[in-house]
Protein backbone atom coordinates (compact mmCIF):
# COMPACT_ATOMS: atom_id res chain seq x y z
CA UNK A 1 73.18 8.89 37.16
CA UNK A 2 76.24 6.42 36.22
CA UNK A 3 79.21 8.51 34.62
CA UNK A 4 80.44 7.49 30.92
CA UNK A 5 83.75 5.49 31.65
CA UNK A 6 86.38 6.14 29.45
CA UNK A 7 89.96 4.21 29.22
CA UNK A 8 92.65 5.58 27.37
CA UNK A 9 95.40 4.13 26.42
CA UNK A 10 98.56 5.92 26.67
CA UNK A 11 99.82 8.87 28.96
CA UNK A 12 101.25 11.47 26.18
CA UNK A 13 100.26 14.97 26.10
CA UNK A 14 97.61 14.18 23.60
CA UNK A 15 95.84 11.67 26.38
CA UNK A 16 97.02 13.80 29.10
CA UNK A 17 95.14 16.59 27.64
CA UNK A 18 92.10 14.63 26.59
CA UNK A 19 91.67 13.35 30.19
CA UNK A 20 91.22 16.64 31.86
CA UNK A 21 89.04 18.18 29.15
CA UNK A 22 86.21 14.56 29.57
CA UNK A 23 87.35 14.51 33.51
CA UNK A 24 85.90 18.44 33.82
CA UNK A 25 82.80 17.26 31.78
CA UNK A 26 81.73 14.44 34.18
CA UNK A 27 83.01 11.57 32.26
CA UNK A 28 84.97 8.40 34.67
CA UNK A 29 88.12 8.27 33.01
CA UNK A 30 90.98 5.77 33.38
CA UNK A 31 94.29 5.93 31.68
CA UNK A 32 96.29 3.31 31.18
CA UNK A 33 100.23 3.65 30.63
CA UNK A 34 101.93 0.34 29.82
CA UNK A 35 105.80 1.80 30.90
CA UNK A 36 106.29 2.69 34.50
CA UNK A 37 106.14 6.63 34.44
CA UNK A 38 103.64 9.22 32.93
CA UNK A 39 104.21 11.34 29.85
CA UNK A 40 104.59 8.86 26.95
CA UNK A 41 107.66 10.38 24.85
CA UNK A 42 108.49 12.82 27.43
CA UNK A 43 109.75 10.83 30.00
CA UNK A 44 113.26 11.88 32.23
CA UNK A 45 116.13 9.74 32.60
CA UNK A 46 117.75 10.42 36.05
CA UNK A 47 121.52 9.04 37.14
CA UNK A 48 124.61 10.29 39.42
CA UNK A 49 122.85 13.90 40.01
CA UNK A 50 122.00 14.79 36.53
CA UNK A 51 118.27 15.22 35.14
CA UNK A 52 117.54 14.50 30.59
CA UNK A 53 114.79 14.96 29.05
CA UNK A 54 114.36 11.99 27.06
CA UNK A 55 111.69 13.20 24.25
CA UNK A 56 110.80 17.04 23.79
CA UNK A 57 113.36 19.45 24.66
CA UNK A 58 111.96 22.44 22.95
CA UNK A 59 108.96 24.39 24.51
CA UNK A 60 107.38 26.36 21.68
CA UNK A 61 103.97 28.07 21.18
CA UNK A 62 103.88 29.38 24.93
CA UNK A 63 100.05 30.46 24.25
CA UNK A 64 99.28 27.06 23.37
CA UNK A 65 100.55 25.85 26.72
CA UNK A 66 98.87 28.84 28.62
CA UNK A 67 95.48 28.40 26.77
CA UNK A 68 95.35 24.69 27.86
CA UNK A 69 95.66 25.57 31.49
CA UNK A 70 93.42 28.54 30.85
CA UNK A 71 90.73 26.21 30.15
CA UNK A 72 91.00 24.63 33.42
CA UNK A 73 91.12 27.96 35.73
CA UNK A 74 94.77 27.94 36.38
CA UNK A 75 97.90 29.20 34.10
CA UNK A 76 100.75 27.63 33.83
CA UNK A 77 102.29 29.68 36.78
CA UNK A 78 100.82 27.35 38.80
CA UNK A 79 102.67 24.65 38.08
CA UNK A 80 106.16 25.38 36.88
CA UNK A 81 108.61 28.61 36.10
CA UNK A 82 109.57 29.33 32.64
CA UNK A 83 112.32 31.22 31.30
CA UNK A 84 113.00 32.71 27.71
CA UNK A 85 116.23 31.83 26.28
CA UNK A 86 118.47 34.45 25.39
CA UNK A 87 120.31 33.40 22.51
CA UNK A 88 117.22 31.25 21.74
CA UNK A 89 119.63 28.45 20.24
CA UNK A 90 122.76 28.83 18.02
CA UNK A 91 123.41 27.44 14.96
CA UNK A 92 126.73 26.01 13.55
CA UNK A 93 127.97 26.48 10.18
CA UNK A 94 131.46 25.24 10.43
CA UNK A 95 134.88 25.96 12.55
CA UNK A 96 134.13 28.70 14.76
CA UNK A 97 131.56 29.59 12.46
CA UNK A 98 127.90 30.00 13.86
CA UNK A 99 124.84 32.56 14.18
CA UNK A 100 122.66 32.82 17.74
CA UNK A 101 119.32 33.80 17.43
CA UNK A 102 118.29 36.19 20.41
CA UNK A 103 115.12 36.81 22.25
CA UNK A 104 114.24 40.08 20.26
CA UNK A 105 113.32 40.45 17.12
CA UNK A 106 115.07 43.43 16.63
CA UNK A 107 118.23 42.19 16.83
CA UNK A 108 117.25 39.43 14.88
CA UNK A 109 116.90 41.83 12.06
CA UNK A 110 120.08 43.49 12.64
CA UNK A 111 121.77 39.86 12.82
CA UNK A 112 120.20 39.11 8.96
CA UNK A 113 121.23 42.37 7.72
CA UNK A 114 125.16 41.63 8.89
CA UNK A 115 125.26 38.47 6.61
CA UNK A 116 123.00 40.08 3.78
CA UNK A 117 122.45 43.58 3.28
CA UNK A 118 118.48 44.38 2.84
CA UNK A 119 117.67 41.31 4.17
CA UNK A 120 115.90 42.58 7.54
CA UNK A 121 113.36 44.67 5.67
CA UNK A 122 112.61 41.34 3.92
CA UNK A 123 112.65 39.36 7.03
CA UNK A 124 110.38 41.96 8.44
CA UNK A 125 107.77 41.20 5.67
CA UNK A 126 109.00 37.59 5.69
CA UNK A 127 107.57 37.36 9.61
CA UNK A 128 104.54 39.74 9.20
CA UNK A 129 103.27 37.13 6.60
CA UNK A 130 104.22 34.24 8.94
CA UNK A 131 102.35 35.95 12.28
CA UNK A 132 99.03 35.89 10.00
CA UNK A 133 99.33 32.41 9.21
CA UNK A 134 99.59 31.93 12.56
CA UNK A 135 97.06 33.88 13.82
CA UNK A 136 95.15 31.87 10.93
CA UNK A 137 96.38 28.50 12.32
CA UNK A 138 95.57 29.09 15.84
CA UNK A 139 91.64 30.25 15.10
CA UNK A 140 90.41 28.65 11.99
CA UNK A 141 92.73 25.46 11.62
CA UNK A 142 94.51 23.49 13.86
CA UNK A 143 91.61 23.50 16.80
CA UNK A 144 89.44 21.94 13.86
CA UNK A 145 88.89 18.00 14.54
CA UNK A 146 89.62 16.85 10.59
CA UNK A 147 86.05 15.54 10.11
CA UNK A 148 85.53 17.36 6.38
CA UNK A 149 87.67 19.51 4.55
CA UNK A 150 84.78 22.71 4.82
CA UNK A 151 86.49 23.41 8.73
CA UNK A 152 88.98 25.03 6.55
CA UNK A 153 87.60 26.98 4.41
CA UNK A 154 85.96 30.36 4.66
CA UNK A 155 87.02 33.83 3.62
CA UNK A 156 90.76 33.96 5.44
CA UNK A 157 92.29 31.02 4.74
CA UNK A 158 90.82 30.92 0.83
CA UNK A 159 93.22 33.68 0.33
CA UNK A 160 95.75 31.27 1.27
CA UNK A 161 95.27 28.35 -0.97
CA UNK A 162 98.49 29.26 -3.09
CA UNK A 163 100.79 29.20 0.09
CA UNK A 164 99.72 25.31 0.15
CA UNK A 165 101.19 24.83 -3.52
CA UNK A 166 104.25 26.60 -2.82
CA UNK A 167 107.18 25.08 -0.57
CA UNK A 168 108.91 27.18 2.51
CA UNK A 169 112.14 26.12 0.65
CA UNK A 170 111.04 27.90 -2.71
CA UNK A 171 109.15 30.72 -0.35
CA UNK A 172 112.48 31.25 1.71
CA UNK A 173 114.33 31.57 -1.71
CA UNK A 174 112.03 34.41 -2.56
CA UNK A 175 113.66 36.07 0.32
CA UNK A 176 117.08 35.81 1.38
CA UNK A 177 119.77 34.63 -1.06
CA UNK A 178 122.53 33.54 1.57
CA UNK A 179 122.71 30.23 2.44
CA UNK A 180 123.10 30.31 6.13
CA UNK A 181 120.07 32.41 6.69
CA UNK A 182 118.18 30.17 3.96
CA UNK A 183 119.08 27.35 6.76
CA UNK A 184 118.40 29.66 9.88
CA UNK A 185 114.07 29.97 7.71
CA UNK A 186 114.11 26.59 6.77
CA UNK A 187 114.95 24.80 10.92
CA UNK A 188 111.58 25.28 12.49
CA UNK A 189 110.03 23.46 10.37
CA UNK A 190 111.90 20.60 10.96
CA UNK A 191 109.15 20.04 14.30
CA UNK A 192 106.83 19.57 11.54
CA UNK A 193 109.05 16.31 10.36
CA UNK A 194 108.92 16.90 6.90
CA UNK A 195 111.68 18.97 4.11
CA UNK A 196 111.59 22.08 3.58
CA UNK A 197 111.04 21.06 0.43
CA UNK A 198 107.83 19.17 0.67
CA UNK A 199 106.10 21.46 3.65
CA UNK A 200 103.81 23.95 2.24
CA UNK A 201 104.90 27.56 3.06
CA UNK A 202 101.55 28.52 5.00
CA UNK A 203 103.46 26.39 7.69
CA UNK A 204 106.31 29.40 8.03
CA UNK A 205 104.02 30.52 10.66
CA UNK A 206 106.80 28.40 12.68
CA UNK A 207 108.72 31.07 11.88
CA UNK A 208 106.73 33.45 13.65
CA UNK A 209 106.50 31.16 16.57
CA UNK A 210 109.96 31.36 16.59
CA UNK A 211 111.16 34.59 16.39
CA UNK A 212 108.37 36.50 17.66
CA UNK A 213 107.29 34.46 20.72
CA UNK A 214 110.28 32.85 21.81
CA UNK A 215 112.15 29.49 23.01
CA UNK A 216 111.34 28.77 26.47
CA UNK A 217 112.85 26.73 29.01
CA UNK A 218 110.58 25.08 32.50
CA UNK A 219 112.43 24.77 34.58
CA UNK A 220 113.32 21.27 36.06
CA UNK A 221 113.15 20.38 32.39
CA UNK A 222 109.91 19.39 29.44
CA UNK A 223 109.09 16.61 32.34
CA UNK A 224 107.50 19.51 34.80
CA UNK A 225 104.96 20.17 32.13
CA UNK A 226 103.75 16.20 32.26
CA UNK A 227 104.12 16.73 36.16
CA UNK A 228 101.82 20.22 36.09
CA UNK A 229 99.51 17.86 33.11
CA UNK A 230 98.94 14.80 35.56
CA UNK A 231 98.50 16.95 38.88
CA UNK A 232 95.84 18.90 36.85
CA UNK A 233 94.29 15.68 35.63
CA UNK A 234 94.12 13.49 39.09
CA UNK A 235 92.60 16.75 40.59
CA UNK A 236 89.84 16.85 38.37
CA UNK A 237 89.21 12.73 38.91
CA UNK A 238 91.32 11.14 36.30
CA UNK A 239 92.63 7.55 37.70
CA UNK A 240 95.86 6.83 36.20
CA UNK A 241 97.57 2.97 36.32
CA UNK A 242 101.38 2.81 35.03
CA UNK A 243 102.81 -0.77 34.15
CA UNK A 244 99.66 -1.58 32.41
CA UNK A 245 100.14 -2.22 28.89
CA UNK A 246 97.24 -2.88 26.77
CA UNK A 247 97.31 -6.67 25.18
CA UNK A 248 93.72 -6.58 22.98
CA UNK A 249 90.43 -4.34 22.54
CA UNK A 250 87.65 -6.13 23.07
CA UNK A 251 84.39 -5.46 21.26
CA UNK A 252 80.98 -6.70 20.48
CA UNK A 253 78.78 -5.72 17.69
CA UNK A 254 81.40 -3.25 16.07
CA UNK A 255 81.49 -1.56 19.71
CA UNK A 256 84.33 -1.50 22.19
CA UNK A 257 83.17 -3.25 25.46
CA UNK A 258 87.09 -2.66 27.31
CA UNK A 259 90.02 -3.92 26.80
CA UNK A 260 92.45 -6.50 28.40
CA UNK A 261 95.77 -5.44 30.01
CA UNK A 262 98.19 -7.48 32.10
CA UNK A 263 95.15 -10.25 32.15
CA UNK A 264 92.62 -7.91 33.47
CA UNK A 265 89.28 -6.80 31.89
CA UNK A 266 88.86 -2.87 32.00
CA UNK A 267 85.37 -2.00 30.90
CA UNK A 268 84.63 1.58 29.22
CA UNK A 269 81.59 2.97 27.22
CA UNK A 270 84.36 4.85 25.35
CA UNK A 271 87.93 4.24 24.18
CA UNK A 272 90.17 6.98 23.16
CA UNK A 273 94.00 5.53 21.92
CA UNK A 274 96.93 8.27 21.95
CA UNK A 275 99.01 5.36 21.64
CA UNK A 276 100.51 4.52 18.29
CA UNK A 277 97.58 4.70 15.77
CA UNK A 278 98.79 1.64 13.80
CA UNK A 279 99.58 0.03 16.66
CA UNK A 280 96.22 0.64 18.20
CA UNK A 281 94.41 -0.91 15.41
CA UNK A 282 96.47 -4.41 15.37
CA UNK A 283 94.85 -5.11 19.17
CA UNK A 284 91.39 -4.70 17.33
CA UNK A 285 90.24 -7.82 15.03
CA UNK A 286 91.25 -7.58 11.79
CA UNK A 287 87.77 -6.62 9.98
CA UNK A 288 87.49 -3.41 12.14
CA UNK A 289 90.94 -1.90 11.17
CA UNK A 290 90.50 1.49 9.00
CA UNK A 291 93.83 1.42 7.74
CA UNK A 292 96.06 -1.82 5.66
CA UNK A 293 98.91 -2.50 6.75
CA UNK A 294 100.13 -1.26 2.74
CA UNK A 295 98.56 2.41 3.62
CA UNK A 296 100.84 2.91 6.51
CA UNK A 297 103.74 1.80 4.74
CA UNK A 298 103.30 4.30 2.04
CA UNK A 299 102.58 7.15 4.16
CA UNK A 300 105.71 9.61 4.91
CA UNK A 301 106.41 9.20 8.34
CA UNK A 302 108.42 11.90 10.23
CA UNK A 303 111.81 10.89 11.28
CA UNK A 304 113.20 9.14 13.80
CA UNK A 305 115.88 9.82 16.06
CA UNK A 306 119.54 8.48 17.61
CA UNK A 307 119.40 10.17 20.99
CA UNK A 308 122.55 10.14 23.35
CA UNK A 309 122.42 11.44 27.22
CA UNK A 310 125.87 12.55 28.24
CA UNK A 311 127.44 13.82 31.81
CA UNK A 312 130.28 15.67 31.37
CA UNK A 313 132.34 16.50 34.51
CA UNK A 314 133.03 20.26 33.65
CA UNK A 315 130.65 23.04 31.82
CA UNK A 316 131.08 23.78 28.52
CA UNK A 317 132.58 26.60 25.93
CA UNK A 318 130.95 28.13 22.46
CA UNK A 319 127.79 26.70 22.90
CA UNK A 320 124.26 27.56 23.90
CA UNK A 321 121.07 25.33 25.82
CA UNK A 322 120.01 24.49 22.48
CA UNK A 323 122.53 24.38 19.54
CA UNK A 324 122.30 23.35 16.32
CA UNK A 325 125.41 21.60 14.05
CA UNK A 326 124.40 22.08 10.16
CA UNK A 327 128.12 22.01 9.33
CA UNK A 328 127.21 19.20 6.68
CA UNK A 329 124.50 19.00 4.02
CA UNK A 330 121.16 19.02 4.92
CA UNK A 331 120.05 18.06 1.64
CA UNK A 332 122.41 14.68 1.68
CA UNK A 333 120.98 14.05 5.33
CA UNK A 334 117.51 14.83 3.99
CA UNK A 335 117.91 12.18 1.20
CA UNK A 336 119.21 9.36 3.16
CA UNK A 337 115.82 10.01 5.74
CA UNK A 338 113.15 10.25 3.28
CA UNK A 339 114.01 8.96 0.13
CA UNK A 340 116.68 5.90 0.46
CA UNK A 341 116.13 5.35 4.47
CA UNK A 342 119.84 4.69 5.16
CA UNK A 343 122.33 6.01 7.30
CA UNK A 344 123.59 9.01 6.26
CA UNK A 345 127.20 9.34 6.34
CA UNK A 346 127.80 12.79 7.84
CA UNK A 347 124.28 13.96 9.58
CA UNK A 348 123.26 17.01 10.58
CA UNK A 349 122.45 16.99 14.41
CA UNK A 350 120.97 19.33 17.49
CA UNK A 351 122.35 19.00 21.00
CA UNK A 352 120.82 20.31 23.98
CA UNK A 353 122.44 21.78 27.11
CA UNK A 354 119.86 22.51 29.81
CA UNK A 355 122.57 23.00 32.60
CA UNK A 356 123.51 25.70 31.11
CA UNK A 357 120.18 27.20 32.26
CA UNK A 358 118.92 25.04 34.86
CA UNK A 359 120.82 24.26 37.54
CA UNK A 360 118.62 21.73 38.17
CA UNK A 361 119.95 19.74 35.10
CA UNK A 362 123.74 18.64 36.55
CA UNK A 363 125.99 18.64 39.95
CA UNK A 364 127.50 22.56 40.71
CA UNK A 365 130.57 22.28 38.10
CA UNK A 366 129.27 19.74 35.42
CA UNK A 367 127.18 19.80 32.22
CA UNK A 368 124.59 17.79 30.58
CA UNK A 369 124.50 17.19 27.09
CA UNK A 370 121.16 15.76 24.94
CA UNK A 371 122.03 15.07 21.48
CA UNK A 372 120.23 14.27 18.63
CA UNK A 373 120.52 13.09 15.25
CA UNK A 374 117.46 12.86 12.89
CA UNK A 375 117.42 9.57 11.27
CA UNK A 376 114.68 7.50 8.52
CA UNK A 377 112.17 5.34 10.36
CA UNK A 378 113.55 1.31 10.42
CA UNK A 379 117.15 1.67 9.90
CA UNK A 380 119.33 -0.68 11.23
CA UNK A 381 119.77 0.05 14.68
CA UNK A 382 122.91 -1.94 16.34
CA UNK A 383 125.07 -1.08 19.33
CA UNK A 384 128.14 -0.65 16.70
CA UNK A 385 126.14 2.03 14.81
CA UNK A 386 125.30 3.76 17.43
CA UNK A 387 129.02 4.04 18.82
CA UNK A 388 130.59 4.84 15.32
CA UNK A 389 127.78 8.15 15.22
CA UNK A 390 129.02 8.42 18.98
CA UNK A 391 132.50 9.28 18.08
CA UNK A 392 131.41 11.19 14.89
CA UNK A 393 129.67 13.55 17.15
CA UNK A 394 132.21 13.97 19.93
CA UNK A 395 134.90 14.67 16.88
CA UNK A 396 132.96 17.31 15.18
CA UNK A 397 131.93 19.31 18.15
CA UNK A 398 135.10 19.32 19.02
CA UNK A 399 136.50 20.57 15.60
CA UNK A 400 133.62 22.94 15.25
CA UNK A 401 133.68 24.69 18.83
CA UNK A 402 137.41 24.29 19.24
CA UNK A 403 137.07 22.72 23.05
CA UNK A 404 137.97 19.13 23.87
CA UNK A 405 135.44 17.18 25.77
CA UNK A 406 136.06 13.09 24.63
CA UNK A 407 137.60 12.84 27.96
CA UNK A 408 135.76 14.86 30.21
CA UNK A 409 132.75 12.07 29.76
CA UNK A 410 131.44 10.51 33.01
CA UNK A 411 128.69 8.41 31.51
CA UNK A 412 126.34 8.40 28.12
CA UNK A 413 122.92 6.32 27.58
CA UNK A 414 121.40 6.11 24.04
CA UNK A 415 118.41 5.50 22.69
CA UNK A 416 117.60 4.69 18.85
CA UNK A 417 114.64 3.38 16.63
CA UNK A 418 114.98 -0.12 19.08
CA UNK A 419 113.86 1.54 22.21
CA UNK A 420 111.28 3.78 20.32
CA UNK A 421 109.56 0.45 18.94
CA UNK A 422 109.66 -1.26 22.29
CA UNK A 423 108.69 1.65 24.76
CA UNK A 424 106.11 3.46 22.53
CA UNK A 425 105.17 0.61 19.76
CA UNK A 426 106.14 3.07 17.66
CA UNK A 427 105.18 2.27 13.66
CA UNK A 428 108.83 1.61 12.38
CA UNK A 429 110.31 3.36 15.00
CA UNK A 430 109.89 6.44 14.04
CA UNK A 431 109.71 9.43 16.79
CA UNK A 432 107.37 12.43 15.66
CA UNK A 433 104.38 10.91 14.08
CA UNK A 434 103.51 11.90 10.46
CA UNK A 435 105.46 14.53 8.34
CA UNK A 436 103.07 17.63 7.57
CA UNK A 437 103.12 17.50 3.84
CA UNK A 438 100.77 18.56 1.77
CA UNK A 439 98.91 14.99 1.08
CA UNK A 440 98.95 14.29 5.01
CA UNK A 441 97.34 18.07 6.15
CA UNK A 442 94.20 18.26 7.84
CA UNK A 443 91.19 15.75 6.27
CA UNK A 444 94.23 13.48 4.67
CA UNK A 445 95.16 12.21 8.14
CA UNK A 446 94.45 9.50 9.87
CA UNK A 447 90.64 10.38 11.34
CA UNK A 448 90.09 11.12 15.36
CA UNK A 449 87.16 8.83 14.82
CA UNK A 450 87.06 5.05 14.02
CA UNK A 451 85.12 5.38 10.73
CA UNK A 452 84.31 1.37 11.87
CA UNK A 453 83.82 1.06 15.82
CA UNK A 454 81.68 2.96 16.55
CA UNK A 455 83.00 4.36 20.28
CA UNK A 456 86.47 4.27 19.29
CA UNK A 457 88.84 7.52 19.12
CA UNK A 458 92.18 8.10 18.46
CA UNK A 459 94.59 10.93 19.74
CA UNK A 460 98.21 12.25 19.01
CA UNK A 461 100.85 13.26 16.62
CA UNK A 462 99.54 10.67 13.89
CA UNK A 463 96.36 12.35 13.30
CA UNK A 464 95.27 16.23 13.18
CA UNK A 465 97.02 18.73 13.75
CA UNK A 466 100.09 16.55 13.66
CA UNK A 467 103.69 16.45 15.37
CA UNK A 468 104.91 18.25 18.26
CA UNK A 469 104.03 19.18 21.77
CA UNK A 470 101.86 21.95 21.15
CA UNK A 471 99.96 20.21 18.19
CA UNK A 472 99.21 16.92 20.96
CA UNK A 473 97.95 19.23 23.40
CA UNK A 474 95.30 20.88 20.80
CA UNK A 475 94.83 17.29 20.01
CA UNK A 476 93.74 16.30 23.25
CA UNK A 477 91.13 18.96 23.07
CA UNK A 478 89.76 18.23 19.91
CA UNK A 479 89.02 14.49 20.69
CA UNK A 480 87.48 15.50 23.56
CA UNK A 481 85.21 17.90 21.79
CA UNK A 482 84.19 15.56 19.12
CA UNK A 483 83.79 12.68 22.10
CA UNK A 484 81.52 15.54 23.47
CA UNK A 485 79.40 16.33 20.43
CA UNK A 486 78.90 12.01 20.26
CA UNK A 487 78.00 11.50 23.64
CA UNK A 488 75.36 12.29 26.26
CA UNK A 489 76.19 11.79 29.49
């Protein structure tokens, strides 16, 4: 009996997934990466001895990482050691002025009820209602493949249809009245890459994912998880060719026959695309595209992201792996991203230390710093800019934590909307996929299935369940379901 072939396009967690879940069911599948290393996003950048992690840095929703390998027969002990972080990041509200969040919810509480009396009874209540959203997510939503909107809707999450009306900023109001702690409810939602604002408040089950099951850390860094992903995946049959960028699909009869890369024909029954969605479609002839160029340019995209790798030749003071700088005002920054896509003048921004952790990360003596600020999708993106939000940076972690490090810099690479466009063919740059609001959940995203070729799927954070690492893992499963349920091999 000949095997299905399937090529997919793209090496992300969302493909990386997919491909083990079709390799384990007997289908030939062939990935095809068009930049030299595997991962997509979540690629390393290596130089003088230190080790970044160029795309994801958190690692969130442990069980969704465990169930993945679960599936397989393995766990992810097998691959790579993870830590919990204890503080679990810090946040910074001005000079010398910042919360941590530990690794126990307890002291969570107690931390709340320092800044605002009563307020740990209401985070209590806060986080109970979050941990059955969650629990609601994980079993009746986001494994659901988007096909009609009745996946969603039975007896449990019916009961929940007024937490889609209502906004986590509004719901975190309800709450706690001080502003820091307003700020400390609001953050995880940021992974979803839309405001508080405009994300409906079932979606505070982040907050349960964050305070109740922890930020972890592999270590060697995010990359060990692509590493553990493709091991898994050539074991089980998958054939995976880097440097092979996909120029055109080819198809016949409203069916993909292959598709042409670096001037070679790949044939496949199937095509699955975790590449950029929009991207994806422009290789296709222009009668078989789903979605106009004008629906893509009216959808709210998530943000996208000036990124800065920096050696430092001695370890750092007042700060934590992952630290957070909200010494400015979100709402300005917010404005500038979504609503008049400029530069903002004073953003908010997140900066990563790993060495801190991981020795692994940096030389014995010296510290690596990640930093990121969250910018709109197809700003200008020049070498000047990047420099002048450079300095910005350096000055106001210096100011804030009250240690000088502008001259204990041995080296710093960026990366802006530019390199996002060229390395991922990323849709205006932008470096999560689409927000989660309420008029891009579930059925209102882009479909897993071409509604117009008939063997053509799709994959990744630009259709269900959205953004995020976790989210392109369940993706990857999904796909492969609904590839399942349309094939017989």
């Amino acid at each position: 009996m000949n095997l299905k072939k399937i090529v997919i396009i793209g090496s992300g967690f969302s493909s990386l997934s997919a491909s083990c879940y079709l390799a384990s069911k007997g289908f030939d599948v062939t990935i095809l990466e068009k930049n030299n290393t595997v991962g997509g996003r979540a690629r390393q950048l290596k130089k003088d001895g230190f080790v970044f992690d160029i795309g994801p840095t958190f690692y969130w929703m442990p069980d969704v990482f465990e169930r993945f390998f679960n599936d397989f027969n393995t766990t992810t002990k097998d691959f790579y050691k993870l830590q919990k972080l204890n503080p679990a990041y810090q946040i910074y509200f001005g000079k010398q002025d910042s919360i941590s969040i530990t690794d126990n919810f307890e002291d969570i509480k107690n931390t709340f009820e320092k800044v605002e009396k009563g307020s740990a009874n209401k985070l209590q209540d806060f986080i109970d209602k979050a941990q059955s959203n969650y629990e609601i997510a994980i079993e009746d939503l986001v494994y659901k493949p988007g096909e009609h909107v009745f996946e969603i809707i039975n007896s449990k999450t019916i009961l929940k249809l007024k937490e889609f009306i209502l906004t986590i900023k509004k719901q975190v109001a309800g709450y706690v009245q001080n502003k820091k702690l307003q700020k400390i409810l609001e953050f995880p939602v940021l992974f979803l890459g839309a405001k508080p604002s405009n994300t409906p408040s079932f979606y505070n089950f982040m907050n349960y994912a964050d305070f109740k099951l922890g930020t972890w850390h592999p270590e060697g860094g995010m990359y060990e998880v692509v590493n553990a992903m493709t091991n898994l995946a050539t074991s089980l049959g998958v054939n995976i060719i880097t440097n092979c960028a996909v120029e055109k699909i080819n198809t016949e009869k409203n069916t993909v026959i292959g598709v042409t890369a670096n001037e070679k024909n790949y044939a496949c029954d199937i095509l699955l695309s975790g590449a950029d969605y929009h991207h994806t479609e422009t290789l296709l002839p222009k009668q078989l595209r789903q979605y106009s160029e004008s629906y893509w340019n009216k959808k709210t995209f998530a943000p996208s992201a000036l990124l800065f790798y920096v050696a430092f030749n001695k370890k750092l003071k007042n700060v934590s792996h992952h630290t957070l700088f909200f010494d400015t005002d979100f709402e300005a920054h917010a404005k500038t991203i979504y609503d008049t896509k400029e530069w903002a003048e004073k953003p908010l921004f997140y900066a990563s230390f790993p060495s801190i952790t991981d020795a692994t990360s940096a030389p014995e003596g010296k510290e690596a710093g990640i930093f990121l600020i969250p910018i709109a999708p197809d700003v200008e993106d020049t070498p000047e800019i990047r420099e002048h939000y450079f300095k910005q940076l350096i000055e106001r972690i210096e100011k804030i934590t009250g240690e000088s490090i502008k001259n204990n810099i041995l080296f710093k690479e960026s990366y802006c909307v530019k390199d996002f466009k060229e390395d991922y063919n990323s849709y205006k740059g932008n470096a999560y996929g689409l927000a989660n609001t309420l008029t891009q959940t579930h059925v209102l995203r882009p479909k897993l299935k071409s509604k117009k070729v008939s063997n053509l799927y799709f994959c990744g954070q630009l259709t269900v369940p959205g953004p995020g690492v976790p989210p392109s893992l369940i993706s990857g499963k999904i796909v492969s379901d609904l590839i399942l349920k349309h094939s017989i091999i």
